[in-house]
Structure formats: C-alpha cells, structure tokens
Protein backbone atom coordinates (compact mmCIF):
# COMPACT_ATOMS: atom_id res chain seq x y z
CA UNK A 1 75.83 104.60 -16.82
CA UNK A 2 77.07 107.97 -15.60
CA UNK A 3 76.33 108.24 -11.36
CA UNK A 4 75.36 112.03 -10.39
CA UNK A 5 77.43 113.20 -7.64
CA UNK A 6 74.87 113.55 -5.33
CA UNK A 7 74.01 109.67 -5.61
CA UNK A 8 75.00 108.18 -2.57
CA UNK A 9 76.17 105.02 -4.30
CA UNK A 10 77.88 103.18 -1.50
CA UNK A 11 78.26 105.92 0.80
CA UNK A 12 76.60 106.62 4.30
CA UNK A 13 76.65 110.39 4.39
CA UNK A 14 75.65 112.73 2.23
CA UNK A 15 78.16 115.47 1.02
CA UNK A 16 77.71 119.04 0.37
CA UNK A 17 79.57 120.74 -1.99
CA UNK A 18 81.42 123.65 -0.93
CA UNK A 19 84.10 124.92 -2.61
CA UNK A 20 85.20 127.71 -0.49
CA UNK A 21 88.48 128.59 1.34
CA UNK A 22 89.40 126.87 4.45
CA UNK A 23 92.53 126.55 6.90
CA UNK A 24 94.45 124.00 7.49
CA UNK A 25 96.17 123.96 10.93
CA UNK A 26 99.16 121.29 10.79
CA UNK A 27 100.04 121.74 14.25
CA UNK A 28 98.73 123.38 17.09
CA UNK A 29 101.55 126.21 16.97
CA UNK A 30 102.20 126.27 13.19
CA UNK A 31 100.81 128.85 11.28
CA UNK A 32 97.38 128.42 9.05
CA UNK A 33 97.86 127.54 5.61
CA UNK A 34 94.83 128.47 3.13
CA UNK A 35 93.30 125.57 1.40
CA UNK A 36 90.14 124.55 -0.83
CA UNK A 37 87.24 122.83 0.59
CA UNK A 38 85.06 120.81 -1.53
CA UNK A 39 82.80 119.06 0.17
CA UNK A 40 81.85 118.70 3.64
CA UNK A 41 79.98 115.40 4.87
CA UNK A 42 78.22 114.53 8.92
CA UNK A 43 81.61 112.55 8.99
CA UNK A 44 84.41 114.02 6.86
CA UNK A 45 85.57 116.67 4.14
CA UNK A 46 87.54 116.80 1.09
CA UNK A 47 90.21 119.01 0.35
CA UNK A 48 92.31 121.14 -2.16
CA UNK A 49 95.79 121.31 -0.58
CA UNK A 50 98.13 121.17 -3.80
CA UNK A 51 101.55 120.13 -3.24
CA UNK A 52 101.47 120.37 0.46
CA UNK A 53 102.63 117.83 2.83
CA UNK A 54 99.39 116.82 5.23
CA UNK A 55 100.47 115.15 8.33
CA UNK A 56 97.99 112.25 10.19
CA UNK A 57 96.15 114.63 12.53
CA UNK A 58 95.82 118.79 11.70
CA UNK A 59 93.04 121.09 12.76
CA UNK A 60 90.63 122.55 9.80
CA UNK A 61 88.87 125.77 10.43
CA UNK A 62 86.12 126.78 7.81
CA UNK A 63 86.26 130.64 8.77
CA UNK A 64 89.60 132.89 8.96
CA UNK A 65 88.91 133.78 12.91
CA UNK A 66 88.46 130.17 13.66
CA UNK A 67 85.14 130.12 14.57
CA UNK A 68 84.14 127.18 13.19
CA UNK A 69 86.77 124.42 13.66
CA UNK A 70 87.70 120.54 13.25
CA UNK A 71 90.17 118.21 14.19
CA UNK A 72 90.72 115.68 11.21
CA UNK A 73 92.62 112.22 10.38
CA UNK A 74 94.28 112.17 7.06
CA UNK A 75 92.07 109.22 5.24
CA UNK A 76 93.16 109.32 1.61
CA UNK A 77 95.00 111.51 -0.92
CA UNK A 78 94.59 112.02 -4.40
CA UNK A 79 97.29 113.96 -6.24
CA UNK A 80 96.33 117.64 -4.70
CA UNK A 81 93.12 116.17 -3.18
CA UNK A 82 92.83 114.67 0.73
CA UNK A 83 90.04 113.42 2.25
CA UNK A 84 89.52 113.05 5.87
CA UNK A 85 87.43 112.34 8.70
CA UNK A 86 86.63 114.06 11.83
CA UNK A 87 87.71 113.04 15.08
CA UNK A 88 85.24 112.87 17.57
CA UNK A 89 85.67 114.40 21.10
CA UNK A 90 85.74 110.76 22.34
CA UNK A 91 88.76 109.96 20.40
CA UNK A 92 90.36 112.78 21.57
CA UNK A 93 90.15 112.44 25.21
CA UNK A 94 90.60 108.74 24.71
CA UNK A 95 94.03 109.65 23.00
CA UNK A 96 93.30 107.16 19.90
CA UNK A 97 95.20 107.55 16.87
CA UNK A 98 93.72 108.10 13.35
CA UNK A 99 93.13 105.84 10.92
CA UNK A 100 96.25 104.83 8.51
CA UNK A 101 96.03 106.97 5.32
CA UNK A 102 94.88 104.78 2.08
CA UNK A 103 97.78 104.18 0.15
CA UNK A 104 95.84 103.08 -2.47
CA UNK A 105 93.51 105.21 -3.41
C-alpha cells in the first residue's frame, strides 16, 4: 500500500511542502549559497543542496534579506538532499553540539 506524503506515518510533526529558494549560510562570515527548500516541519527542513559540502551547524534563511532565519544541525543526507533540525535558543546559549549526521540513511 502506497503512504500519501502527508501521512504522518511515524513522524511527530507535520511537514509543509515548500519548494522555494532558500540560503544556506555555512559560516557566519561565508557568503550565502542559494539552495532548494522542500519542506519545512515545527522541528526541521529538508533541503536541495546538490553537490555541496554541508558542514554540522550552518544558518538557513528562507528570504534573500534574511528576515526570516534558522540555525540548523546537519541530521541526514541523501545524495543532493539534507535534512536537518533546528537548534533551539537553549542549545545555543548552552553551547551543545548537534546531533551526529546519519550515515545511514
């Protein structure tokens, strides 16, 4: 039996699709590098990023003038697809480190 995309199956949040252009911000003073976003959830994203090298921790803003930005922990990749989740202000100012990426996916 096929699952529609919107069935939450095992998963907590639900995601919206987006598919729209977003930023991804590798390092604080790196420049912005245009990616895909296709879908957004209350805890993470998933992204088009092709060929590009993602490192643990990078900034996503979902509007060119940044108003509307994330910090995000590398979760998974998938050939030209990366999910991630968003780090919370708590993790921040605690200084935690992200999750390990999947290697598995």
């Amino acid at each position: 039996m096929t699952r529609h995309r919107n069935d939450l199956g095992e998963r907590k949040h639900v995601r919206v699709e987006v598919q729209k252009s977003g930023f991804l911000i590798p390092a604080p003073d790196a420049p912005w590098i245009e990616c895909r976003v296709h879908d957004v959830s209350d805890t993470g994203v998933c992204l088009e990023v092709g060929a590009m090298a993602v490192p643990k921790m990078f900034g996503l803003s979902f509007t060119a003038g940044g108003e509307v930005m994330r910090v995000c922990a590398l979760i998974w990749r998938r050939g030209e697809l990366v999910g991630a989740r968003f780090v919370t202000a708590k993790e921040l100012r605690q200084g935690q480190a992200p999750n390990e990426p999947d290697p598995k996916p």
